[in-house]
N, C-alpha and C. Protein backbone atom coordinates (compact mmCIF):
# COMPACT_ATOMS: atom_id res chain seq x y z
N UNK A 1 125.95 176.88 145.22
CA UNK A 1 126.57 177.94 146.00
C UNK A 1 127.53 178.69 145.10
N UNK A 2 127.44 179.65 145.28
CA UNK A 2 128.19 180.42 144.15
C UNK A 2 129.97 180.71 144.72
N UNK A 3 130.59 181.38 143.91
CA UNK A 3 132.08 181.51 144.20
C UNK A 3 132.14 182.57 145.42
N UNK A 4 131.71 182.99 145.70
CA UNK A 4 131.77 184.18 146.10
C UNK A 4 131.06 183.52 147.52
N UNK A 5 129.96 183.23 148.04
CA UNK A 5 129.73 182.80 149.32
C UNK A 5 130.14 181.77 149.62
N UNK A 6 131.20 180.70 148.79
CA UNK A 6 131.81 179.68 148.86
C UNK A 6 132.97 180.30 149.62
N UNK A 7 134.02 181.36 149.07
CA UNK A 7 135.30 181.90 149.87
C UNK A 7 134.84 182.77 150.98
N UNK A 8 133.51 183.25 151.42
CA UNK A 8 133.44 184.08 152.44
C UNK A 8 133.00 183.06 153.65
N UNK A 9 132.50 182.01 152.95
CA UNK A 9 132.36 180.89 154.11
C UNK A 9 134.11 180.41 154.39
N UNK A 10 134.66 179.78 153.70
CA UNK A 10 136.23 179.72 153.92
C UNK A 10 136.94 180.67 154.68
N UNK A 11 136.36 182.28 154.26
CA UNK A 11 137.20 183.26 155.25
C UNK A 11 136.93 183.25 156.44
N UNK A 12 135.58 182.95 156.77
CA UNK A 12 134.76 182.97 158.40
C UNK A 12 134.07 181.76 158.64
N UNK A 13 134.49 181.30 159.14
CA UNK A 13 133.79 179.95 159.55
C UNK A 13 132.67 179.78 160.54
N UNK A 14 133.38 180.75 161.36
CA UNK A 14 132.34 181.29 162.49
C UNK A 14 130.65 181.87 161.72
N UNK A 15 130.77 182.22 160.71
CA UNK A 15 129.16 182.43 160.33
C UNK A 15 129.09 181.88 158.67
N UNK A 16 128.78 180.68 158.89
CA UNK A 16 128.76 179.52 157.84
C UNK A 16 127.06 180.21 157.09
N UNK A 17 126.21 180.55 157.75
CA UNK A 17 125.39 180.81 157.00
C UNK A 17 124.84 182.42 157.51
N UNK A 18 126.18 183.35 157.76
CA UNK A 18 126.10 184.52 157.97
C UNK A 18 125.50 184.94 159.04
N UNK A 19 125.91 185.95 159.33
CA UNK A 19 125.47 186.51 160.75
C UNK A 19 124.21 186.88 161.05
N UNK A 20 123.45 187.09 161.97
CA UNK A 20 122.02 187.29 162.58
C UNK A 20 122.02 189.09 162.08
N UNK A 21 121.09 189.53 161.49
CA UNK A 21 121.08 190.64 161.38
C UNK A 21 118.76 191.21 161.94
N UNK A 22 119.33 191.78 162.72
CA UNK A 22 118.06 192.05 163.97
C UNK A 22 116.82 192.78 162.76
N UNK A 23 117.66 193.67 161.62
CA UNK A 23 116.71 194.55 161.02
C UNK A 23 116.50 194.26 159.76
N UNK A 24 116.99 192.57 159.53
CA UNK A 24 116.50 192.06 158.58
C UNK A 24 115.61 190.86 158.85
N UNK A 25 116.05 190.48 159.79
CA UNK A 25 115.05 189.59 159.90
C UNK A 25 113.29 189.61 159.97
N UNK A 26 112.61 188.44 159.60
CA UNK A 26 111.28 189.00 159.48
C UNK A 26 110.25 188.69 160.73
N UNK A 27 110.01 189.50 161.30
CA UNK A 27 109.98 189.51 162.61
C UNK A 27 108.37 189.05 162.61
N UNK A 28 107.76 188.82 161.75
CA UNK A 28 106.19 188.63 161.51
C UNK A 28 105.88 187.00 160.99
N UNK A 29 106.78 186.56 160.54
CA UNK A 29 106.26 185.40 160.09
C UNK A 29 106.92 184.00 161.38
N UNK A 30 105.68 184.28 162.32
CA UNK A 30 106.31 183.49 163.37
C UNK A 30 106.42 182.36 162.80
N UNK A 31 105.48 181.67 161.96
CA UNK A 31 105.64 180.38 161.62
C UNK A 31 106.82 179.39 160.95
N UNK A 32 107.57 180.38 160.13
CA UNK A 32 108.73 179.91 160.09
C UNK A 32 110.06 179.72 161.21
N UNK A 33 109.58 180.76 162.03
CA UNK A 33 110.61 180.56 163.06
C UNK A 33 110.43 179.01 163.83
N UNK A 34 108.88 179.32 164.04
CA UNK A 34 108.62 177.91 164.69
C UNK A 34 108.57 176.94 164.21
N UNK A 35 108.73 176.53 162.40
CA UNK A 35 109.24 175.52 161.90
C UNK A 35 110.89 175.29 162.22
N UNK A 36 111.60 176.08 162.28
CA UNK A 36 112.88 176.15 162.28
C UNK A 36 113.14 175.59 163.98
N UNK A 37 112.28 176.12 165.27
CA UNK A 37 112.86 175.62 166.28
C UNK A 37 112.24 174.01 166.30
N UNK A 38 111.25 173.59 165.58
CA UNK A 38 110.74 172.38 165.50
C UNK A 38 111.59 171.26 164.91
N UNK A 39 112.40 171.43 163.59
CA UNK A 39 113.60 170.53 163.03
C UNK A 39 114.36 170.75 164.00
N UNK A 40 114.89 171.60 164.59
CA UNK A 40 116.15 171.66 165.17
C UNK A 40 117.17 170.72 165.57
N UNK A 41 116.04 169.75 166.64
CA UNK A 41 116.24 168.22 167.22
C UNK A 41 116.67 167.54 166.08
N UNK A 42 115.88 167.22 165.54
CA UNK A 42 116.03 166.21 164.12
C UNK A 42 117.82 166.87 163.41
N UNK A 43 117.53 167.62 163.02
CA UNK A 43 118.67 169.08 162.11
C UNK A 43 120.07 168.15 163.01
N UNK A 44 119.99 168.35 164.19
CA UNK A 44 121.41 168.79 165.04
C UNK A 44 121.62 167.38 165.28
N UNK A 45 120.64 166.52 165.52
CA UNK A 45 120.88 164.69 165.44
C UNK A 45 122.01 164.33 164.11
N UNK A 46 120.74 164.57 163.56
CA UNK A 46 121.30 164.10 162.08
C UNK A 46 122.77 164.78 161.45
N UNK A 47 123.27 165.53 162.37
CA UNK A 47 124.58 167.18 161.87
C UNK A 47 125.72 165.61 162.65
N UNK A 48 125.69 165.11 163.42
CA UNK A 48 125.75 164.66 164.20
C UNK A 48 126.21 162.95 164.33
N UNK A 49 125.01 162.70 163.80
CA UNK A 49 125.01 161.22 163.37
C UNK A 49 126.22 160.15 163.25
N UNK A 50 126.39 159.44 163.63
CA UNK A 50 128.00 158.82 162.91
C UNK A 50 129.25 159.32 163.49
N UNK A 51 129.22 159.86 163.88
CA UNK A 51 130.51 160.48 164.66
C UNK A 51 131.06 160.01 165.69
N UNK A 52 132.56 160.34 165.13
CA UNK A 52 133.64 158.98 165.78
C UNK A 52 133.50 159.72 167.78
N UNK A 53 133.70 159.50 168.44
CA UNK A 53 134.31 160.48 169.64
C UNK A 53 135.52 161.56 169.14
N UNK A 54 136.57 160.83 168.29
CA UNK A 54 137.29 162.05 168.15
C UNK A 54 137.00 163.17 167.34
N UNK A 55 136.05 162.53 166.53
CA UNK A 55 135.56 163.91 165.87
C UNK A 55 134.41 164.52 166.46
N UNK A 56 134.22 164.04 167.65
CA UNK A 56 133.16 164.70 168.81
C UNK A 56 134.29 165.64 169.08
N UNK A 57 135.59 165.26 169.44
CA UNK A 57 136.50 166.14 170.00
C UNK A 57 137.04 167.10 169.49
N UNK A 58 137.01 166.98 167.73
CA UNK A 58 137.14 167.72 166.55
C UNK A 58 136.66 169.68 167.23
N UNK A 59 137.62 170.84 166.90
CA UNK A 59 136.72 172.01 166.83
C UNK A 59 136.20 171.80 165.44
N UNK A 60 135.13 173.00 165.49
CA UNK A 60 134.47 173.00 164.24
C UNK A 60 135.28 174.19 163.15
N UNK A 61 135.95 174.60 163.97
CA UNK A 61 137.28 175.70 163.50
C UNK A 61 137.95 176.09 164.31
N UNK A 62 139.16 176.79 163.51
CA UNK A 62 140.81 176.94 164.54
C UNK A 62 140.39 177.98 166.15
N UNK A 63 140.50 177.36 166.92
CA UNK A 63 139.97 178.55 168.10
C UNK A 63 138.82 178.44 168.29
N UNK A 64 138.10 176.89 167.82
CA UNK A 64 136.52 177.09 168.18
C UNK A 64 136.37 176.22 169.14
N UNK A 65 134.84 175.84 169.69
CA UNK A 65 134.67 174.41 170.81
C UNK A 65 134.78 173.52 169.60
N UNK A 66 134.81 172.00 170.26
CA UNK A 66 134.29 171.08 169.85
C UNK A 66 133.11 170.67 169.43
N UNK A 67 133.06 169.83 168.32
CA UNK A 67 131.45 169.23 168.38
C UNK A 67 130.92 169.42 169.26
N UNK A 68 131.37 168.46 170.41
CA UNK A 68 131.06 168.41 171.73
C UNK A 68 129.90 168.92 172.28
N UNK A 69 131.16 170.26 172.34
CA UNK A 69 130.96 171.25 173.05
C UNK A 69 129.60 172.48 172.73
N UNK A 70 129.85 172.09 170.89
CA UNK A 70 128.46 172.77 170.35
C UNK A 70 127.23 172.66 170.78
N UNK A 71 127.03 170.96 170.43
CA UNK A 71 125.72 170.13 170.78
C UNK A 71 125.29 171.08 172.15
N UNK A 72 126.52 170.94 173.43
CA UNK A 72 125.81 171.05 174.35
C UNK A 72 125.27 172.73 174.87
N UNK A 73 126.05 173.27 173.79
CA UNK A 73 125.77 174.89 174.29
C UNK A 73 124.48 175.42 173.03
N UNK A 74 124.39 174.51 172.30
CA UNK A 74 123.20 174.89 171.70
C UNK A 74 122.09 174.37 172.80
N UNK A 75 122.08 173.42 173.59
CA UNK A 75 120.74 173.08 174.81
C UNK A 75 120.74 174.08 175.94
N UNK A 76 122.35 174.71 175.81
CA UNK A 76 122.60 175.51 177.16
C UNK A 76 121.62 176.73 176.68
N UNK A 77 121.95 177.50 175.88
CA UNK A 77 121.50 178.37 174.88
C UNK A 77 119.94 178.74 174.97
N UNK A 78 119.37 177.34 174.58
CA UNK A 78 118.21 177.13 174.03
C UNK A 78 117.32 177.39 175.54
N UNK A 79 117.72 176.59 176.17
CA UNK A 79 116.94 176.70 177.55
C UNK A 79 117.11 177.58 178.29
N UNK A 80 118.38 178.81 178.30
CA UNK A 80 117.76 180.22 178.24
C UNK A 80 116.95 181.08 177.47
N UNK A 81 117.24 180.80 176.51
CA UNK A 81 115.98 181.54 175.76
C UNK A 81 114.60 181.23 176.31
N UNK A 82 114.45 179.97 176.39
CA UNK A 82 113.42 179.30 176.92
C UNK A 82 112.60 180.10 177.95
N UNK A 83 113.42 180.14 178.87
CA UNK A 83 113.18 180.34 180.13
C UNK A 83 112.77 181.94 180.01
N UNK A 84 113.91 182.67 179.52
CA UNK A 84 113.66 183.99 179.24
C UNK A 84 112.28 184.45 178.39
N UNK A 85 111.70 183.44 177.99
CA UNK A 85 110.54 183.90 177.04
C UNK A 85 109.08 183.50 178.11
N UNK A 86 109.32 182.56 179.00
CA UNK A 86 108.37 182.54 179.96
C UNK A 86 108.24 183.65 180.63
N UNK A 87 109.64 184.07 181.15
CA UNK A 87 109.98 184.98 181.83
C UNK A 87 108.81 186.30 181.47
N UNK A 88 108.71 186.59 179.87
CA UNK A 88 108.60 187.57 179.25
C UNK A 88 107.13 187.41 179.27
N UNK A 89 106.75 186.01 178.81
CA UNK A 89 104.78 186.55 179.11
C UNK A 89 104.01 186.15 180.66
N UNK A 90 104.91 186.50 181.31
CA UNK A 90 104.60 186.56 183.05
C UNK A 90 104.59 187.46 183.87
N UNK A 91 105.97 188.54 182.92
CA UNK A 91 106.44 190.06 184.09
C UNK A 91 106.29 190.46 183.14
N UNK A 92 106.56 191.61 183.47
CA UNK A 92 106.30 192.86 182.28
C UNK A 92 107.52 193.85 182.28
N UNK A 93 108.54 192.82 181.09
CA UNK A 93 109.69 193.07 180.29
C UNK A 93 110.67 193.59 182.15
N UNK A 94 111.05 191.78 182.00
CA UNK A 94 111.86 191.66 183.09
C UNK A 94 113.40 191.90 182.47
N UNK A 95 114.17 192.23 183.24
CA UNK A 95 115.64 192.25 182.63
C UNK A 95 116.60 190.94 183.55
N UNK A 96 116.21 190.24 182.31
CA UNK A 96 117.06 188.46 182.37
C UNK A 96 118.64 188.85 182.93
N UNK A 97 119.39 188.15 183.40
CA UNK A 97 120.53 187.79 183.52
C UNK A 97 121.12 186.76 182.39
N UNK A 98 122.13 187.62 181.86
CA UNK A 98 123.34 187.07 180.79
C UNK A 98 124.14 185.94 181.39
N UNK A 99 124.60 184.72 180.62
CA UNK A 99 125.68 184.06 181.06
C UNK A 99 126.84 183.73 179.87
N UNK A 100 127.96 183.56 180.96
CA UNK A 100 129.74 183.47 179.83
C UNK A 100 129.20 182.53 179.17
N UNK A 101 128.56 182.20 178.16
CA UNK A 101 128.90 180.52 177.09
C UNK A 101 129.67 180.37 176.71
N UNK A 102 130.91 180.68 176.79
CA UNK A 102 132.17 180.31 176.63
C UNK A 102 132.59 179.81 177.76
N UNK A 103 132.27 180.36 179.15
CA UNK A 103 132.73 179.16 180.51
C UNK A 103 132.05 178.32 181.00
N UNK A 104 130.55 178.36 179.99
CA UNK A 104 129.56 177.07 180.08
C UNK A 104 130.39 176.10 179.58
N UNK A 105 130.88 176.56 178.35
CA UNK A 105 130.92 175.78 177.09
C UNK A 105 132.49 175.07 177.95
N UNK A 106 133.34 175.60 178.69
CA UNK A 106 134.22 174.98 179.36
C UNK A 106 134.04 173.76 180.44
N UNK A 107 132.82 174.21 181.30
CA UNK A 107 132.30 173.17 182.60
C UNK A 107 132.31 171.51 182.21
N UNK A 108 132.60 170.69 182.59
CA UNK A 108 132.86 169.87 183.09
C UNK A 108 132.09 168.75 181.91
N UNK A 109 130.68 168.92 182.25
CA UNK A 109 129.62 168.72 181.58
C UNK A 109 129.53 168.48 179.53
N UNK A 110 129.86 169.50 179.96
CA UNK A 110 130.00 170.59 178.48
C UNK A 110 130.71 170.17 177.51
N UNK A 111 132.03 169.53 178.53
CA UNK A 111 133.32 169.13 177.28
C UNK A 111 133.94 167.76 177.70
N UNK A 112 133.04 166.98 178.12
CA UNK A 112 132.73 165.37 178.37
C UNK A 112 131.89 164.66 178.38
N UNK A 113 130.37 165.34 178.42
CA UNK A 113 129.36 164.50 178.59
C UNK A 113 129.03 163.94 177.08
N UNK A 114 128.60 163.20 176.98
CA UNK A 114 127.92 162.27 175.67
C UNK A 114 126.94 163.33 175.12
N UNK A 115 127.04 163.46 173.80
CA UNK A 115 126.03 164.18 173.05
C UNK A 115 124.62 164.02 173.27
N UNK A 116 123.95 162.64 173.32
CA UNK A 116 123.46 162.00 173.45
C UNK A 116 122.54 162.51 174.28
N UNK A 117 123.22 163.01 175.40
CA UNK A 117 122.08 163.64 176.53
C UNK A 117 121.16 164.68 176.04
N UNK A 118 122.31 165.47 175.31
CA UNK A 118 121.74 166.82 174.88
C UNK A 118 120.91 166.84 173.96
N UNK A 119 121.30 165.68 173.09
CA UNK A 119 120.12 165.21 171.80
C UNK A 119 118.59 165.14 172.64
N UNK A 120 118.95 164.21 173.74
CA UNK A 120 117.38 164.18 173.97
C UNK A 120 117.25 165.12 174.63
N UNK A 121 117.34 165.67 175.53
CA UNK A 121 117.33 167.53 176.55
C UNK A 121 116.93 168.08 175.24
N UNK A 122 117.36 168.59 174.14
CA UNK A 122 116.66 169.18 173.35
C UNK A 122 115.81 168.74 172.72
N UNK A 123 115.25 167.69 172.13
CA UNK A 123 114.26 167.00 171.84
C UNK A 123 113.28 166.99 172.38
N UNK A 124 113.08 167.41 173.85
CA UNK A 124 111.88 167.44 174.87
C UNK A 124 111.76 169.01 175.19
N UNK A 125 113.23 169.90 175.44
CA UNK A 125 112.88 171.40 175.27
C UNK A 125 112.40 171.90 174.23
N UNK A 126 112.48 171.35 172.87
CA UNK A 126 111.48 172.24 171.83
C UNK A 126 110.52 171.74 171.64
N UNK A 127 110.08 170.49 172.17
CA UNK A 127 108.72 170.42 172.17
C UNK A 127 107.54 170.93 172.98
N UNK A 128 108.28 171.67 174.14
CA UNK A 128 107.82 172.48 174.82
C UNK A 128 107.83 173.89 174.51
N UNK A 129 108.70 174.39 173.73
CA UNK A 129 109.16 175.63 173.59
C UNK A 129 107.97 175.71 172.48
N UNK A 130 107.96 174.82 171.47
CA UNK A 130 107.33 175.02 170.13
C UNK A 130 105.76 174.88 170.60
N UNK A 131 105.29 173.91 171.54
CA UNK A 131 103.91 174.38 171.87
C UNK A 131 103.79 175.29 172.67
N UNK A 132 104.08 176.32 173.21
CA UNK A 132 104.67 177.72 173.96
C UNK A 132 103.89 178.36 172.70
N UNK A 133 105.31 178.44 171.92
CA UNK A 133 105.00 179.60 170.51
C UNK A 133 103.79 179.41 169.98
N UNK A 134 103.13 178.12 169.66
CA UNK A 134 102.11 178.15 168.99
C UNK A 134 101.03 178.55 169.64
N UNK A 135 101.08 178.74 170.54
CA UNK A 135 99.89 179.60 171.72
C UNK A 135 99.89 180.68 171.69
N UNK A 136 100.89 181.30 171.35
CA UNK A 136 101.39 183.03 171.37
C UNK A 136 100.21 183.82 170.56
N UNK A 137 99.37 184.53 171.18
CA UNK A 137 99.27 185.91 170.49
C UNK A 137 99.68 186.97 169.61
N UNK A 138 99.25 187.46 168.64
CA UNK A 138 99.71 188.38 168.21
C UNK A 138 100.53 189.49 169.44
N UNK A 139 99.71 189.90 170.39
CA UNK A 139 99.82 190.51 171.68
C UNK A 139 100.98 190.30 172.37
N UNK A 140 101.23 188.80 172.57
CA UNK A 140 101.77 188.30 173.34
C UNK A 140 103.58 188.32 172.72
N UNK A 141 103.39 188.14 170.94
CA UNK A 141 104.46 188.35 170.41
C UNK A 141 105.47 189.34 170.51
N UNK A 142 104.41 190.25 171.09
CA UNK A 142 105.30 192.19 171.25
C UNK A 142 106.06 192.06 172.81
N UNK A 143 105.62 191.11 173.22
CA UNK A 143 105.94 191.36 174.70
C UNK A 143 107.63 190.96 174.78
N UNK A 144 108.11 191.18 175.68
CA UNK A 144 109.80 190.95 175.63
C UNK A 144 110.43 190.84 176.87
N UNK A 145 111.50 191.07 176.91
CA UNK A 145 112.64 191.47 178.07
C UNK A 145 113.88 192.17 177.57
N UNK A 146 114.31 192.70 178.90
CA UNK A 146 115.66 193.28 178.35
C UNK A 146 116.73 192.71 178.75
N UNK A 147 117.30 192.83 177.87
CA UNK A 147 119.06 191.95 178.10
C UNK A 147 119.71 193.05 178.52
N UNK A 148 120.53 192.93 179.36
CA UNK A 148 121.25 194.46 179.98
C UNK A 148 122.56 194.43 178.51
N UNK A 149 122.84 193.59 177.83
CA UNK A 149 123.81 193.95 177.10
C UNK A 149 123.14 194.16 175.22
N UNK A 150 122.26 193.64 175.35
CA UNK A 150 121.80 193.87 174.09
C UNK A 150 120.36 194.71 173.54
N UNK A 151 119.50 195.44 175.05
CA UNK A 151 118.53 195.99 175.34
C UNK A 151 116.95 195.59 174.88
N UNK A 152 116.58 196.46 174.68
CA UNK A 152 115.17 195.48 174.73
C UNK A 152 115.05 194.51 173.57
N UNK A 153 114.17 192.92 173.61
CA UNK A 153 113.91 192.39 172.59
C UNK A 153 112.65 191.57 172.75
N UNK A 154 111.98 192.11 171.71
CA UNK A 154 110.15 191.31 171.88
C UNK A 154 110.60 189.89 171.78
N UNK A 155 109.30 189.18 171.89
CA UNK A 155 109.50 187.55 171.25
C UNK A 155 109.38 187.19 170.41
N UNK A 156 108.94 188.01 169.46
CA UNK A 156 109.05 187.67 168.18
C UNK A 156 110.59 188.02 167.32
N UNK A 157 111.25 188.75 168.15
CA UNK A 157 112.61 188.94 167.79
C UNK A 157 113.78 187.73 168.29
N UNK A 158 112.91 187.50 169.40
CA UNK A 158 114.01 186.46 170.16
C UNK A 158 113.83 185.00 169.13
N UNK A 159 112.46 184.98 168.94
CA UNK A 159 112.23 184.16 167.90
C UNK A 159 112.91 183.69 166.97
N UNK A 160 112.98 184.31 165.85
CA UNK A 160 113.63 185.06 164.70
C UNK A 160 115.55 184.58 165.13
N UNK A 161 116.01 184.92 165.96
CA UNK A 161 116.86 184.81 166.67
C UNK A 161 117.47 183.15 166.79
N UNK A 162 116.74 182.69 167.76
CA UNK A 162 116.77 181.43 167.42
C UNK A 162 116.68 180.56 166.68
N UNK A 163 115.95 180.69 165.56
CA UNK A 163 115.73 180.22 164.50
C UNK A 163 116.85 179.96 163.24
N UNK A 164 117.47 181.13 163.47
CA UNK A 164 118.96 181.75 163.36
C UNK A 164 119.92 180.61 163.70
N UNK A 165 119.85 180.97 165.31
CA UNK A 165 120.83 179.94 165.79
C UNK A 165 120.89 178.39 165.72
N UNK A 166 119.56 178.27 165.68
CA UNK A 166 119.75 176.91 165.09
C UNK A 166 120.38 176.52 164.04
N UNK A 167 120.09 177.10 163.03
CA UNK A 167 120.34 177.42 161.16
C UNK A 167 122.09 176.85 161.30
N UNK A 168 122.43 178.13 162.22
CA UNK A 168 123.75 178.46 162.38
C UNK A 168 124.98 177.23 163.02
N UNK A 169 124.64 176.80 163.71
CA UNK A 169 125.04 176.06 164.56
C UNK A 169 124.78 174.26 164.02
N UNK A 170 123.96 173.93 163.23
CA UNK A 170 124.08 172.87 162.42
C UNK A 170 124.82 172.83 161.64
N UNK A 171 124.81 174.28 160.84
CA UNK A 171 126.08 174.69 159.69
C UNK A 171 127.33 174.60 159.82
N UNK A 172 127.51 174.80 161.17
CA UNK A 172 129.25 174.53 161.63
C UNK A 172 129.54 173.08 161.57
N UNK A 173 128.25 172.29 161.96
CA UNK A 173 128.95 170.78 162.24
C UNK A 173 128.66 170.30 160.44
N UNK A 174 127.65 170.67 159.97
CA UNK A 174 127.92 170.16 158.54
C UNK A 174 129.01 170.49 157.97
N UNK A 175 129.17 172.00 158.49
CA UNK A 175 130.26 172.56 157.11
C UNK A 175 131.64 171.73 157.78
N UNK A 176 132.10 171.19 158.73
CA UNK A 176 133.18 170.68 159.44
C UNK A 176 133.07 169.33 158.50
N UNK A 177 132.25 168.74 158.74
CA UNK A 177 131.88 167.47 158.05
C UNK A 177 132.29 167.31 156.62
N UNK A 178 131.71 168.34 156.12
CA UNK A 178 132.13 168.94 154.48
C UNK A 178 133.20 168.58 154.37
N UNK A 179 134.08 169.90 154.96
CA UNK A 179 135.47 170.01 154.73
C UNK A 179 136.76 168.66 155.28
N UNK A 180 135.85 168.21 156.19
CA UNK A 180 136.92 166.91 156.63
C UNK A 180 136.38 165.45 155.56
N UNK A 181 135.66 165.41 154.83
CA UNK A 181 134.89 164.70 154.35
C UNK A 181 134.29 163.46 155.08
N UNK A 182 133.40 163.84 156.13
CA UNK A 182 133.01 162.92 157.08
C UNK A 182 131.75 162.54 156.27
């Protein structure tokens, strides 16, 4: 890692392996996306692994959730997308409903339940999600929905997207790990 993406990770913690950028991403090579939602389980176990409860309780930075709280809003996350992508090869480019993940990420659930759950909840949602994608059409890839706040997005973007977030969201609990030397 060089000097230079070493201190911009230090300056922002919040995007450990940089931010999602829509018009770079490669919106054609589904297969990597769908390698990427396929580790995920494994990725976010293993981010994971060994961890005391209090460093479940640990943020992953100043003003961030907890471990915790990650694990479980990456399943919260995931299983909207999920849902939203059924959504998408059923109607024809339905406009989903948004939710606060930040007052998910508060509920009850969210910022007490055992990781554990969510490990397996996601372990069984991408194995569904990932035989989903691998069925997809070229055709079927163009198809989308609209987010009333972020406007239209095919599935191969939402894709791409997730793939992202996964990336992203392991990176916080490694790079936490890093820096605390867990």
């Amino acid at each position: 890692m060089s000097a230079t993406t070493n201190s911009a990770i230090e300056m922002d913690p919040r995007y450990p392996i940089g931010k999602f950028r829509r018009a770079e991403a490669n919106l054609t090579d589904h297969a990597a996306a769908i390698a990427e939602l396929t580790v995920l389980p494994e990725n976010l176990r293993a981010a994971v692994n060994g961890l005391s409860e209090a460093q479940l309780e640990t943020p992953y930075r100043e003003g961030g959730w907890t471990v915790r709280q990650l694990v479980h809003h990456v399943v919260d996350s995931h299983m909207n997308s999920y849902i939203r992508m059924r959504l998408a090869l059923t109607e024809d480019w339905p406009t989903i409903k948004p939710y606060d993940e930040k007052l998910w990420a508060q509920l009850f659930d969210a910022s007490t339940a055992p990781v554990e759950l969510s490990l397996n909840l996601i372990a069984a949602l991408h194995a569904r999600w990932v035989l989903l994608l691998r069925s997809l059409t070229d055709e079927q890839w163009q198809r989308g929905y609209v987010h009333p706040e972020n406007g239209r997005q095919t599935l191969a973007e939402a894709a791409a997207l997730y793939a992202w977030h996964s990336r992203h969201h392991v990176a916080h609990i490694t790079e936490l790990r890093k820096r605390r030397g867990w």
